[in-house]
Each structure stands twice: as structure tokens, then as C-alpha cells.
C-alpha atoms as a PDB file:
ATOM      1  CA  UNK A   1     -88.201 114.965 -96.220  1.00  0.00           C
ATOM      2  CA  UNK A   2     -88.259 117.601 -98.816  1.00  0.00           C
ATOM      3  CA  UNK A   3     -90.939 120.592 -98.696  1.00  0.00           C
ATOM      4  CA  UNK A   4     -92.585 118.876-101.728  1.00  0.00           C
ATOM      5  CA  UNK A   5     -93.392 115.548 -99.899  1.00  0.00           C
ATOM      6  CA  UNK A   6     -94.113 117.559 -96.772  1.00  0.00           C
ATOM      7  CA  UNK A   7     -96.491 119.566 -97.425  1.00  0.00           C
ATOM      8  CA  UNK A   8     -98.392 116.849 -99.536  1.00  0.00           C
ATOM      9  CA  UNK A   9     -98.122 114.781 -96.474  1.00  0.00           C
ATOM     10  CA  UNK A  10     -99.668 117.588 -95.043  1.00  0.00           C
ATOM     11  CA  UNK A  11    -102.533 118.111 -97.472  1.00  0.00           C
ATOM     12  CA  UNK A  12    -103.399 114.274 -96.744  1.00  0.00           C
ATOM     13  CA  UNK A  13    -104.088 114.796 -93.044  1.00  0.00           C
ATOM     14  CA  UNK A  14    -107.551 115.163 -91.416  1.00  0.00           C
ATOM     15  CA  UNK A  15    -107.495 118.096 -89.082  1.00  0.00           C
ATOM     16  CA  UNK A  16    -107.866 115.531 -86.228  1.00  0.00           C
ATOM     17  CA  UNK A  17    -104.519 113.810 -87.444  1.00  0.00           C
ATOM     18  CA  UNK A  18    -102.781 117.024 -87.435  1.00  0.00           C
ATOM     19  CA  UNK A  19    -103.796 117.988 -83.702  1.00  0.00           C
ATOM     20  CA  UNK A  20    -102.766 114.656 -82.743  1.00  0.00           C
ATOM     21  CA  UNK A  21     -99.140 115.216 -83.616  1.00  0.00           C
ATOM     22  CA  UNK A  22     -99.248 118.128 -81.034  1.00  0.00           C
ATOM     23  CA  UNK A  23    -100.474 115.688 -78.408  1.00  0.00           C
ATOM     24  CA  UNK A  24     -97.567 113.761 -76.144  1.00  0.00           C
ATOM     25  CA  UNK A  25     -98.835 111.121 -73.667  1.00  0.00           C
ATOM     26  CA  UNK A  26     -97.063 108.589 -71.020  1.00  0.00           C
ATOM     27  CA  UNK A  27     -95.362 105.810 -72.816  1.00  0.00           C
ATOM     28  CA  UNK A  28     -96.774 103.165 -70.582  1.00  0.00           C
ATOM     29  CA  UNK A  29     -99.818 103.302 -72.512  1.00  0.00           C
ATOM     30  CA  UNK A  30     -98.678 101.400 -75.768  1.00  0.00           C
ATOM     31  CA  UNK A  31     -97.030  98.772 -73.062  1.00  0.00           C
ATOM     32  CA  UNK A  32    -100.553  97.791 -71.827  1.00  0.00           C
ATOM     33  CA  UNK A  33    -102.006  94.702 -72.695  1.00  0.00           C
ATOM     34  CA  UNK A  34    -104.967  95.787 -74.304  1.00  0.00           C
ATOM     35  CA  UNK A  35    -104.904  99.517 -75.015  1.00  0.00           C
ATOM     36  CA  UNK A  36    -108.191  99.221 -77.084  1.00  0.00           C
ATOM     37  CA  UNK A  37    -109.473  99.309 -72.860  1.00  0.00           C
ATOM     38  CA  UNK A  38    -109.895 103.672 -72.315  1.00  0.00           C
ATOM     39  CA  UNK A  39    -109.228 104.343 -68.878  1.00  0.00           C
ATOM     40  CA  UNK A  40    -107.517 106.407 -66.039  1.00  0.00           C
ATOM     41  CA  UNK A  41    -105.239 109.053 -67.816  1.00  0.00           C
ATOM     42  CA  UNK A  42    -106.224 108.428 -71.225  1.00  0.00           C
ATOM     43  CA  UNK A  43    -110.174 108.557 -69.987  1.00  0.00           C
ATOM     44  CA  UNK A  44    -109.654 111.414 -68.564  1.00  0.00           C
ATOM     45  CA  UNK A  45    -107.814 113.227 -71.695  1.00  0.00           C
ATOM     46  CA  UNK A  46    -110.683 112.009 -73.418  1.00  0.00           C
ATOM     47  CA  UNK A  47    -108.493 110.747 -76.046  1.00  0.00           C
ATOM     48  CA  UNK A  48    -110.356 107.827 -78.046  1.00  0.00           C
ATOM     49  CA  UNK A  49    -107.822 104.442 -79.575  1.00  0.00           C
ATOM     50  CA  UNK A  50    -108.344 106.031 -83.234  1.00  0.00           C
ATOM     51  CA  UNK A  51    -107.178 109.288 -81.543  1.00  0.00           C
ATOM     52  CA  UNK A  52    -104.471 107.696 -79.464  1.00  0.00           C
ATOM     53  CA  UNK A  53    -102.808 106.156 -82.824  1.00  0.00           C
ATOM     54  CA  UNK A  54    -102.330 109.997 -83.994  1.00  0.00           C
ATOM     55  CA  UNK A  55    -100.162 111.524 -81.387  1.00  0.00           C
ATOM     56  CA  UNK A  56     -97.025 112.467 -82.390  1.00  0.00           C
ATOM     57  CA  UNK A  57     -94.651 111.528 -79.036  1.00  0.00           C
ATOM     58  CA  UNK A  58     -94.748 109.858 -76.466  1.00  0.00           C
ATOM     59  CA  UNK A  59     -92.569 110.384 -73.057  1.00  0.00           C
ATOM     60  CA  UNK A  60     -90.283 107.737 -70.991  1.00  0.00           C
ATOM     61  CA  UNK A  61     -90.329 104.645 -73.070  1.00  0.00           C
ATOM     62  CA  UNK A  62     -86.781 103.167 -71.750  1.00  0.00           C
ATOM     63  CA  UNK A  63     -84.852 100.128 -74.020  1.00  0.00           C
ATOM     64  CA  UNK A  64     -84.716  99.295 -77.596  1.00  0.00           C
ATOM     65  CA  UNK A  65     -86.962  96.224 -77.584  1.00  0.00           C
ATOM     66  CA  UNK A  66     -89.861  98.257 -75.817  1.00  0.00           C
ATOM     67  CA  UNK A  67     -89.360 101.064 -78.110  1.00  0.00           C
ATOM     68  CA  UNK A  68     -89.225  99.001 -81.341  1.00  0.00           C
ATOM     69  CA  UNK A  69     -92.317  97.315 -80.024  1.00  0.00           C
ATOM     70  CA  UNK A  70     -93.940 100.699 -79.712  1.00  0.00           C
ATOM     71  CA  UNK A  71     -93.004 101.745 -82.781  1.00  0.00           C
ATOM     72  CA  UNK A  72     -94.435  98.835 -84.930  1.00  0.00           C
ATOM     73  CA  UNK A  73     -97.526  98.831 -83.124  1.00  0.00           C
ATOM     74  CA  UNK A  74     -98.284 102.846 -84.004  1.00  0.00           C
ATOM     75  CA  UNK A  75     -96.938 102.159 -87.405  1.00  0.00           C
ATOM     76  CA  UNK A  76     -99.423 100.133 -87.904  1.00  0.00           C
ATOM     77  CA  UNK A  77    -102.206 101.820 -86.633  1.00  0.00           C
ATOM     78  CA  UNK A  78    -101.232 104.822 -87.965  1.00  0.00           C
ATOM     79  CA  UNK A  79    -103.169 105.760 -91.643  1.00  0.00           C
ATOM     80  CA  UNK A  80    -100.103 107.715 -92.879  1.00  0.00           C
ATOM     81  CA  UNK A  81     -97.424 105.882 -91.077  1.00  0.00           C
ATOM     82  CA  UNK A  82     -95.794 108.607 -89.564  1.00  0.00           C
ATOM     83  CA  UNK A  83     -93.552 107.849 -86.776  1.00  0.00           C
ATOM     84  CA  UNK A  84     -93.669 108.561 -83.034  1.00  0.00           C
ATOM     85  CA  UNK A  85     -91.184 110.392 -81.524  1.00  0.00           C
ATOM     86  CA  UNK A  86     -89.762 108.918 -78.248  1.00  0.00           C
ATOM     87  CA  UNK A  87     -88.735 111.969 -75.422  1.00  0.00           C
ATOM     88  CA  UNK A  88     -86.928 111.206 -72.291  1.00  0.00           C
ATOM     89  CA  UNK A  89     -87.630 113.333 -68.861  1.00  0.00           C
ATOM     90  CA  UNK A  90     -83.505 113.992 -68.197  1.00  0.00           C
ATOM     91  CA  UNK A  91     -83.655 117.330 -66.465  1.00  0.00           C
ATOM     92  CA  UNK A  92     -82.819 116.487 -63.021  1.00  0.00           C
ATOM     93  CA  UNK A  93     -81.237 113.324 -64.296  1.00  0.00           C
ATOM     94  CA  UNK A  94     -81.322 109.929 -65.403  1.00  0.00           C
ATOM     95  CA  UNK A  95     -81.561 107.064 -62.981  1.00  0.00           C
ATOM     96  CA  UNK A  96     -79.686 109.176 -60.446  1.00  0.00           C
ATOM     97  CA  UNK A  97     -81.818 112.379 -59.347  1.00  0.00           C
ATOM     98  CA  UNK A  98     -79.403 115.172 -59.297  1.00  0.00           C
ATOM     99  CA  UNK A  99     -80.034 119.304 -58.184  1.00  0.00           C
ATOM    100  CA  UNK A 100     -82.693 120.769 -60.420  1.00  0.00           C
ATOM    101  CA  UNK A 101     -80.605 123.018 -62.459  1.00  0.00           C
ATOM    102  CA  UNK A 102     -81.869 126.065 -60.901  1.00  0.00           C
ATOM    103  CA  UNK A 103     -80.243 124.771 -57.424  1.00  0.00           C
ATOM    104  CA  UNK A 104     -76.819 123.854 -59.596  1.00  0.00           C
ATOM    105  CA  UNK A 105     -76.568 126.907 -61.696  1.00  0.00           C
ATOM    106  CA  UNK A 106     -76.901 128.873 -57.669  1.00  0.00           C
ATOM    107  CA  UNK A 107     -73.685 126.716 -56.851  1.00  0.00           C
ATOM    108  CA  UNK A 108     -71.661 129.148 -59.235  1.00  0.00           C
ATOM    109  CA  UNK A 109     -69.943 125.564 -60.067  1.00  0.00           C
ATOM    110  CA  UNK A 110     -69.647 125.235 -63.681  1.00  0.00           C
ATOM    111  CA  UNK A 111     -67.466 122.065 -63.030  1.00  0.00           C
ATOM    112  CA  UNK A 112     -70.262 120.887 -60.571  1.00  0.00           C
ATOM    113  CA  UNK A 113     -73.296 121.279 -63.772  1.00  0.00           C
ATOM    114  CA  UNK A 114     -70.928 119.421 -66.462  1.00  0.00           C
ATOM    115  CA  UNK A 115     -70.102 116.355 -64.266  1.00  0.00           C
ATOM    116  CA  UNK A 116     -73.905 116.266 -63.586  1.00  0.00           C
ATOM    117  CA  UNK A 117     -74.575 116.766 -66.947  1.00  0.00           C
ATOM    118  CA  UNK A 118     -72.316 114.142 -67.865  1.00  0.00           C
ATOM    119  CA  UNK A 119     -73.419 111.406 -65.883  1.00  0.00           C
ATOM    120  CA  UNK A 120     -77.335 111.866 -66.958  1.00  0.00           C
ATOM    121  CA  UNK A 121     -76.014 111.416 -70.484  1.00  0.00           C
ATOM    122  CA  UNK A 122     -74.116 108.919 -69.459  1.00  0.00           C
ATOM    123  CA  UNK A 123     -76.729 107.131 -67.884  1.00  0.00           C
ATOM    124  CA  UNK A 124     -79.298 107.745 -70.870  1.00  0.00           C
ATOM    125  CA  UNK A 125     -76.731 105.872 -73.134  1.00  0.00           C
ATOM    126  CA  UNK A 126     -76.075 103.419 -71.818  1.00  0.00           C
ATOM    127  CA  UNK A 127     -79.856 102.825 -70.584  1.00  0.00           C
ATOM    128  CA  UNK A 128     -81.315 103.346 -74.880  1.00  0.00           C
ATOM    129  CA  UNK A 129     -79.295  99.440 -75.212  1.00  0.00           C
ATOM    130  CA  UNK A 130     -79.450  98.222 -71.804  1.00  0.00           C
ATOM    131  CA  UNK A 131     -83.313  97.984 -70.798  1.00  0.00           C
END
């Protein structure tokens, strides 16, 4: 996107809009069956549906088809249309749980962090088509 359409995409936002692409929440909340329904987490954020259909990422959303899914669903709820971002939790890992990397940079291993490295990238590959 060029500065031009940016910042006119900017000038269309409410303030409201804009906050809401600071705000990240837990994936599992667009993979409810009826996420008009505020409760638990999203209750306690106090974040309303309108408000919900402004954030601008959501965390641990695993597997094209959910994602897609996701996706269309914001898209169109969203005024503007602006996409989500999708984030992924892979510090310590993937599916396997590995050293925090505090505990493998005190191994003095640098051999020891790529191979872990590796593998949670690995892992987070081959996971974006499997699931």
C-alpha cells in the first residue's frame, strides 16, 4: 500500500477502529459458534462484537481452512475490510515444548539453539497445511 492510500485509509477510521488494530485476542473466539454471545475473556476485556470485528490480530489460529474461515468472517464484518493478522506463540516451540531460550542460550550450544530452532519451524510449516 502506498503512503497515499494509507493515510486516506487512515483518515477514514473512527478513533475506535484505530485502537482496535492495537488490540490482539485468542483465536478461539472467531471459532465459536455464536460469537455475537460476550462472555468469559472477551466479557471481561469488555470488548463489545462491533469492537471485536476491529482488532487487528489475533493469536494461535492453527490450519488453512480455520484461518480462511476466520478471515472471511472479519472481512465481512469489518467496515473497511482490513485484514487480520494471524500470530503464532513459537518461542519455546511448536508442538514440541523445547528450553525457553534463556535456558538454551545458558547451554553455550549454538548447535543445540539452531536444531531447536529448526524443528519449531519445521513444525510450524508443516502444521500452516496440515490442520
Amino acid at each position: 500500500m502506498k503512503d497515499k492510500e494509507l493515510n486516506k485509509l487512515l483518515r477514514q477510521m473512527t478513533l475506535e477502529e484505530k485502537i482496535g488494530q492495537l488490540v490482539q485476542v485468542a483465536g478461539e473466539v472467531f471459532l465459536m459458534d455464536n460469537v455475537e454471545v460476550t462472555t468469559g475473556p472477551l466479557k471481561n476485556l469488555g470488548l463489545s462484537n462491533e469492537m471485536l470485528y476491529n482488532v487487528g490480530s489475533i493469536l494461535n489460529i492453527i490450519g488453512t481452512e480455520k484461518i480462511r474461515k476466520v478471515q472471511e468472517e472479519y472481512l465481512s464484518k469489518n467496515r473497511l475490510k482490513i485484514p487480520l493478522l494471524f500470530m503464532a506463540d513459537i518461542i519455546n516451540g511448536y508442538k514440541t515444548v523445547l528450553p525457553i531460550p534463556l535456558a538454551q542460550g545458558c547451554s553455550w550450544d549454538s548447535n543445540v539453539v539452531y536444531e531447536c530452532t529448526k524443528l519449531a519451524v519445521k513444525e510450524a510449516k508443516v502444521a500452516r497445511s496440515k490442520y
